[in-house]
Structures are given as C-alpha cells and as structure tokens.
C-alpha atoms as a PDB file:
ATOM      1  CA  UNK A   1      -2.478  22.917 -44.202  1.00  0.00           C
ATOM      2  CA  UNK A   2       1.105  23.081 -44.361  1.00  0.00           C
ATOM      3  CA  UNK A   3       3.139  26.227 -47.046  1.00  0.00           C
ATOM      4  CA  UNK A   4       6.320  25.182 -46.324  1.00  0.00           C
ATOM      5  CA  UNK A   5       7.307  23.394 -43.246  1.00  0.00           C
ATOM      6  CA  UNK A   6       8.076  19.979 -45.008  1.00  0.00           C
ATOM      7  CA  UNK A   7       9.831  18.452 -41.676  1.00  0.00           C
ATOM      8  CA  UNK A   8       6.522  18.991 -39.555  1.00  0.00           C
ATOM      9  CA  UNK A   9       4.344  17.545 -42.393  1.00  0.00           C
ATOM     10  CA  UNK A  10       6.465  14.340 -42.884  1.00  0.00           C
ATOM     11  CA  UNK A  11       6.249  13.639 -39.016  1.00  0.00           C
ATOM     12  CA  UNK A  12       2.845  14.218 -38.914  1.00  0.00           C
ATOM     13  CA  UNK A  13       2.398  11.922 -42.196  1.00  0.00           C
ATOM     14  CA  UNK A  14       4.528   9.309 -40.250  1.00  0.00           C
ATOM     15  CA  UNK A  15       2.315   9.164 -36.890  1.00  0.00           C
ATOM     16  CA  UNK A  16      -0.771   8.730 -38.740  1.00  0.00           C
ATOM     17  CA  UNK A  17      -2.105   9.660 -42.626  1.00  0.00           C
ATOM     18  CA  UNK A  18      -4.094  12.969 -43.180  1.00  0.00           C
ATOM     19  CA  UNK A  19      -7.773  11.947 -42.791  1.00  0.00           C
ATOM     20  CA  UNK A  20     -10.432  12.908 -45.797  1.00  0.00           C
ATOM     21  CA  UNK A  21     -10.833  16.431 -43.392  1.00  0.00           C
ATOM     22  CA  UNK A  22      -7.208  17.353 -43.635  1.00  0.00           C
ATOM     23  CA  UNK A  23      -6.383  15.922 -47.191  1.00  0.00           C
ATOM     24  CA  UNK A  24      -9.512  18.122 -48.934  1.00  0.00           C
ATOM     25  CA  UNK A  25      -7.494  21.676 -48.479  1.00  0.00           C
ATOM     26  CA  UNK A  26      -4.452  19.967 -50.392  1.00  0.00           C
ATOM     27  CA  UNK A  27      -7.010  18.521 -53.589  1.00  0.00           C
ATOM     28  CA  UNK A  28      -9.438  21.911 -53.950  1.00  0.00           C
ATOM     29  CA  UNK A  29      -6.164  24.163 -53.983  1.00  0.00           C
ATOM     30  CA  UNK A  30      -4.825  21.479 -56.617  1.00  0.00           C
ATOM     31  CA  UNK A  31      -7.745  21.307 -58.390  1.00  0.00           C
ATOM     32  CA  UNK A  32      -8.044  25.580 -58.698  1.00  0.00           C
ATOM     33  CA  UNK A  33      -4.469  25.878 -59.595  1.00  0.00           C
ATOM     34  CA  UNK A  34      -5.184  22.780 -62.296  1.00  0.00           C
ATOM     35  CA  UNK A  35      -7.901  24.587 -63.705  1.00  0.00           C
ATOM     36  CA  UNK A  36      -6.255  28.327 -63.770  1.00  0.00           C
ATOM     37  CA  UNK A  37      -3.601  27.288 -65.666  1.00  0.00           C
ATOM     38  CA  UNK A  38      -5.364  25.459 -68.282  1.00  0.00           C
ATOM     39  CA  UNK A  39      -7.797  28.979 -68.681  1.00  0.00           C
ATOM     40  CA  UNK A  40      -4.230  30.884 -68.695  1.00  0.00           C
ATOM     41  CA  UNK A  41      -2.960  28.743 -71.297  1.00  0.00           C
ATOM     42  CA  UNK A  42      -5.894  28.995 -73.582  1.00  0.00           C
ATOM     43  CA  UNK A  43      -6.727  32.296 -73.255  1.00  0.00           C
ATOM     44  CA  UNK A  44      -2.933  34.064 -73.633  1.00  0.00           C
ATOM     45  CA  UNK A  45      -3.098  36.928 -76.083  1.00  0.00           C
ATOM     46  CA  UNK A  46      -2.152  36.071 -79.376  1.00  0.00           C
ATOM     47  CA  UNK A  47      -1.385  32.554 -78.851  1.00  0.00           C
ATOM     48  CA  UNK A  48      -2.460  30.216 -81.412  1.00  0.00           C
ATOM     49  CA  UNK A  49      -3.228  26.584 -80.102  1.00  0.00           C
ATOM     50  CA  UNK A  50      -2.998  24.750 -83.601  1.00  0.00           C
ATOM     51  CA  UNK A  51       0.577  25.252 -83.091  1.00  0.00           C
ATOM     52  CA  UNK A  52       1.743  21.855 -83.636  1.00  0.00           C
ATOM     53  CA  UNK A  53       4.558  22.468 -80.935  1.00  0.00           C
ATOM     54  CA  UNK A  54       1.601  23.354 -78.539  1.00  0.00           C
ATOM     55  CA  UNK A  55       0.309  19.737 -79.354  1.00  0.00           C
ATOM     56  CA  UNK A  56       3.536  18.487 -78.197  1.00  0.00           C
ATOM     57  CA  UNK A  57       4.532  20.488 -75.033  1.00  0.00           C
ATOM     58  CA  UNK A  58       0.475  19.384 -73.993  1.00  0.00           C
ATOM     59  CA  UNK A  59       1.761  15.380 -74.774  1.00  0.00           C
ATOM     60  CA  UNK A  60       5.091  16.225 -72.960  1.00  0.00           C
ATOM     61  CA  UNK A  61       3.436  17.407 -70.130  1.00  0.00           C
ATOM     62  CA  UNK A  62       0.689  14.471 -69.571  1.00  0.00           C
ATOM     63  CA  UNK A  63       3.670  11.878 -69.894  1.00  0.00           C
ATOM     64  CA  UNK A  64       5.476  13.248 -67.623  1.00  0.00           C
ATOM     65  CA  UNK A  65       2.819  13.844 -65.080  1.00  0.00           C
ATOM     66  CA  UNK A  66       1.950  10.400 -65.734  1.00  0.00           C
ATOM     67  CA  UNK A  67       5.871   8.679 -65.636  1.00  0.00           C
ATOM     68  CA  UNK A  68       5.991  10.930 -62.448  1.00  0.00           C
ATOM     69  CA  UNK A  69       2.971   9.578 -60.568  1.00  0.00           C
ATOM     70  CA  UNK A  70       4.156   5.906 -60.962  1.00  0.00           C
ATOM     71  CA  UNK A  71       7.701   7.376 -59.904  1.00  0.00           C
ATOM     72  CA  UNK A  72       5.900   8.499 -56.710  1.00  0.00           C
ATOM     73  CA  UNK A  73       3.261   5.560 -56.255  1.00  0.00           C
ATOM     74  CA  UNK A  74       6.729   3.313 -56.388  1.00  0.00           C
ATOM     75  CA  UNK A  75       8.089   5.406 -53.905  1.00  0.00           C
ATOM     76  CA  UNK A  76       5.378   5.181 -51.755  1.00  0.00           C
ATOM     77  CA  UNK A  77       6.042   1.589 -51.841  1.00  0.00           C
ATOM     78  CA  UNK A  78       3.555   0.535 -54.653  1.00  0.00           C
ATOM     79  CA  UNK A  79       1.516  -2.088 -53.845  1.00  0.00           C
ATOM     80  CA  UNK A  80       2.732  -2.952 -50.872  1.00  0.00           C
ATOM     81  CA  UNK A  81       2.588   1.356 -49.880  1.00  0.00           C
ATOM     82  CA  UNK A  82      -0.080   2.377 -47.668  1.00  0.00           C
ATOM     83  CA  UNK A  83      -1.937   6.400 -47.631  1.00  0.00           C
ATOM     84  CA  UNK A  84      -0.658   7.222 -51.206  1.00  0.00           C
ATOM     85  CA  UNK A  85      -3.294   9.761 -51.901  1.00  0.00           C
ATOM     86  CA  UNK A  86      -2.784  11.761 -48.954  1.00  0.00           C
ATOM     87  CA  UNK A  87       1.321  11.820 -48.757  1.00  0.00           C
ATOM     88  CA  UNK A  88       1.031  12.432 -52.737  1.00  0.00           C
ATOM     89  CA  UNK A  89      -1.323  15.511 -52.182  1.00  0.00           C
ATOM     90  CA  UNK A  90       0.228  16.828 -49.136  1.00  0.00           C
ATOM     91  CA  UNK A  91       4.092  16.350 -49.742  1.00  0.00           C
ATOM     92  CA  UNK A  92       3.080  17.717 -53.721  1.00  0.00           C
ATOM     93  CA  UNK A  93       1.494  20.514 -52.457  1.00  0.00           C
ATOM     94  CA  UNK A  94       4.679  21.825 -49.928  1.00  0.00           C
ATOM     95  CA  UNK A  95       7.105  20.483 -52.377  1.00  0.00           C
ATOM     96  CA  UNK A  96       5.248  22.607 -55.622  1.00  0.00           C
ATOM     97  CA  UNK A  97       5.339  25.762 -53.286  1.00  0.00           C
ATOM     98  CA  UNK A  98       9.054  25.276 -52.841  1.00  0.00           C
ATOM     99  CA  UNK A  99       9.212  25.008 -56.201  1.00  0.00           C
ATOM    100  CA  UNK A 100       7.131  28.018 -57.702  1.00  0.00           C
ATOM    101  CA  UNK A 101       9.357  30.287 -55.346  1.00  0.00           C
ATOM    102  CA  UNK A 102      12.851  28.848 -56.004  1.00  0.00           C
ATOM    103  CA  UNK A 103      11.667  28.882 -60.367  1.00  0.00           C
ATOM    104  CA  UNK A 104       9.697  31.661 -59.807  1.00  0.00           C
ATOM    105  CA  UNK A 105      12.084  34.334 -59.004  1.00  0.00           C
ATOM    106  CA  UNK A 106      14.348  32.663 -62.113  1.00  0.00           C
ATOM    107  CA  UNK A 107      11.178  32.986 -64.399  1.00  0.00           C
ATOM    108  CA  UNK A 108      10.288  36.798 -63.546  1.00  0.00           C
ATOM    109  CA  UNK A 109      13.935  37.317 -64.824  1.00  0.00           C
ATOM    110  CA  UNK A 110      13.751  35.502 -67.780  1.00  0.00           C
ATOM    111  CA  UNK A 111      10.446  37.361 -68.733  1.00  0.00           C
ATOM    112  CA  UNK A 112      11.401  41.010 -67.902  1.00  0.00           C
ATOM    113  CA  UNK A 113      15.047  40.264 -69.782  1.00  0.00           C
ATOM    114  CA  UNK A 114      12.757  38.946 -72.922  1.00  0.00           C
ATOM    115  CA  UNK A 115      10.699  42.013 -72.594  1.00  0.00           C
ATOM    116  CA  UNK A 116      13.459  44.292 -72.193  1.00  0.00           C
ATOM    117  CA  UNK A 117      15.456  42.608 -75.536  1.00  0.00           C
ATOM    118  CA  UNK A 118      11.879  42.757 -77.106  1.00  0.00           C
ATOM    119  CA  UNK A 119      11.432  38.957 -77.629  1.00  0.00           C
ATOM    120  CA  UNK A 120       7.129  37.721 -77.742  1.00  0.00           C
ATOM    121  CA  UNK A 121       6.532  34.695 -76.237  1.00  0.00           C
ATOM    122  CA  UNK A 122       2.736  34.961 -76.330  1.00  0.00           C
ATOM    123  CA  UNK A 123       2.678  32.980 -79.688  1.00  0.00           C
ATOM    124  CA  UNK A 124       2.471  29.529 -78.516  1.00  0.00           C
ATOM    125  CA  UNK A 125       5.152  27.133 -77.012  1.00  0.00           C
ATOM    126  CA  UNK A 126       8.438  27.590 -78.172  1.00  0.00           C
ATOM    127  CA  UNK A 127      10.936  24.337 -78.300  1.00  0.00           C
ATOM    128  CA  UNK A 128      12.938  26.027 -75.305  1.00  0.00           C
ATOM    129  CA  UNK A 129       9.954  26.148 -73.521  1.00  0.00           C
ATOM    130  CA  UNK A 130       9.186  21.893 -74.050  1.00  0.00           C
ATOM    131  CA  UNK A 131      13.133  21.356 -73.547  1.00  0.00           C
ATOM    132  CA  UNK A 132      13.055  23.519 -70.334  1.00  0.00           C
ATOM    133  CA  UNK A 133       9.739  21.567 -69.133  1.00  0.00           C
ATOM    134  CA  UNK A 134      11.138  17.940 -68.907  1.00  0.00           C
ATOM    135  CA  UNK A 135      13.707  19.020 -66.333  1.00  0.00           C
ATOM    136  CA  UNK A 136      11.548  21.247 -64.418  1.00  0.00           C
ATOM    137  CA  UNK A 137       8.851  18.237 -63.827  1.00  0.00           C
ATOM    138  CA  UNK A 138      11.556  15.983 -63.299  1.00  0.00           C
ATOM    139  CA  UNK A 139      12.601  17.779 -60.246  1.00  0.00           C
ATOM    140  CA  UNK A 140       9.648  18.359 -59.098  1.00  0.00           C
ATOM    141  CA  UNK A 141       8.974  14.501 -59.098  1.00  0.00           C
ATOM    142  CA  UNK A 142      12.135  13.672 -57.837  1.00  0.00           C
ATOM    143  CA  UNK A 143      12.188  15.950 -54.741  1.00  0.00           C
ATOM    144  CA  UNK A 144       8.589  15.058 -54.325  1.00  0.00           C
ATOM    145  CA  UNK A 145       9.596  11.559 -54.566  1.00  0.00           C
ATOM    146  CA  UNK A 146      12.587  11.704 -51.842  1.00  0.00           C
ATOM    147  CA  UNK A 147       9.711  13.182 -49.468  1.00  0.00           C
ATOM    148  CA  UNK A 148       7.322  10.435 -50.020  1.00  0.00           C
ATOM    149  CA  UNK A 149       9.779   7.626 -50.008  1.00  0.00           C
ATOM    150  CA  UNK A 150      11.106   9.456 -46.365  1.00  0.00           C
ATOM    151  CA  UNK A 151       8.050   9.140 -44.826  1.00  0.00           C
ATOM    152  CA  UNK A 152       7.104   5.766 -46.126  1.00  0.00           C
ATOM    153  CA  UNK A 153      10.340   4.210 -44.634  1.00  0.00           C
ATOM    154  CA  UNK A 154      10.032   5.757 -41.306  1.00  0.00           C
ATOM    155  CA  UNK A 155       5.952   4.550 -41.071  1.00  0.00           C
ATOM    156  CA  UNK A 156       6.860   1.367 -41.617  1.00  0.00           C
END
C-alpha cells in the first residue's frame, strides 16, 4: 500500500492493475475514513444539523463527489478505460494523503487563529466553509485526475 510515493504506484498501475488482494487495503481505509467523518460531523458539540446551510454543504459535497467521479472515470478513458476501480482507489488514496498534509497544516492555522480571536465554528457549516469546499474537491479531483489519465495513456 503506497502513502506517498505516487511515481512507484503509477508504474506499477501501468505494468499491470492492482489485483482484488492489493486494491482491498485502499477501499477498507476509504471506507473507515468515510465513515469517521460522517460520526465527526454528526456528533460535533453544539452543532445543530437542521441548519439549512448544513443541508446544502451535505448537497454540495455529494455533487461534487459525484461531477468528480465522472471527471475521473473520463479520465480513465470512460468506456473505452480499462482497471478504473483500482487506479481510482489507489491514485485517490496517495493523492488524498498529499492532500490532508499540504491543507492540513493550512487548516490547524486557521483553527488555532479562530480560537485565539475567539470565533465558534462548532455551530454548523458556515457559507465560508461551502465556498471553501468546492475548490478544495476540485483539486483534489483534478490532481487525482492528471494521475489517472497518466497512467491510462502510458498502459495503453
């Protein structure tokens, strides 16, 4: 299972696609982290999910995941693409790692300058929050997409 080696997973994704063995690390970690942050989202202190703004950073959220799948499935060649599970699980894992680190370290700051100015965020999604979401994913989709359409070029 690769962290963050992207180079070594793309030529190993080019020789030959991750067999069910290999690909089942990538889909339980997915599925935990899937799962942990829908428990962290409904059981923040304080928050109050009839927000109507919650409603919509939740809609948000499955379009985009859903825009950004058939942004990755076309990169992957669509029909004509072949091991789209495995390069989306693999090359989505590395490139969601790189990710959480390169936001992460931007995030901690936001959220110890909040608490230091006294601002709560614990009541629910703010509009800066949705706003700052639709980039964030569309990175993420994009980068992830450049990786998949890499590897689908050269195994062809």
């Amino acid at each position: 299972m690769y962290f963050w080696k992207i180079k070594k997973l793309k030529s190993q994704l080019v020789d030959q696609p991750l067999s069910d063995r290999e690909s089942l690390p990538y889909v339980l970690v997915l599925a935990v982290f899937i799962q942990l942050s829908i428990l962290a989202s409904c059981f923040v202190e304080g928050k109050k999910p009839e927000l109507l703004l919650d409603f919509v950073w939740v809609g948000v959220s499955c379009l985009g995941a859903f825009l950004g799948t058939l942004h990755l499935y076309r990169m992957n060649g669509g029909g004509e693409g072949q091991h789209f599970l495995q390069r989306f699980l693999a090359i989505g894992w590395v490139v969601g790692v790189r990710w959480s680190v390169l936001f992460g370290f931007w995030f901690f700051f936001l959220g110890a300058l909040s608490l230091s100015l006294g601002i709560n965020f614990a009541e629910g999604a703010l509009w800066q929050d949705v706003a700052l979401s639709i980039p964030l994913m569309v990175f993420y989709y994009w980068r992830t997409g450049v990786h998949i359409r890499d590897v689908s070029c050269q195994a062809t």
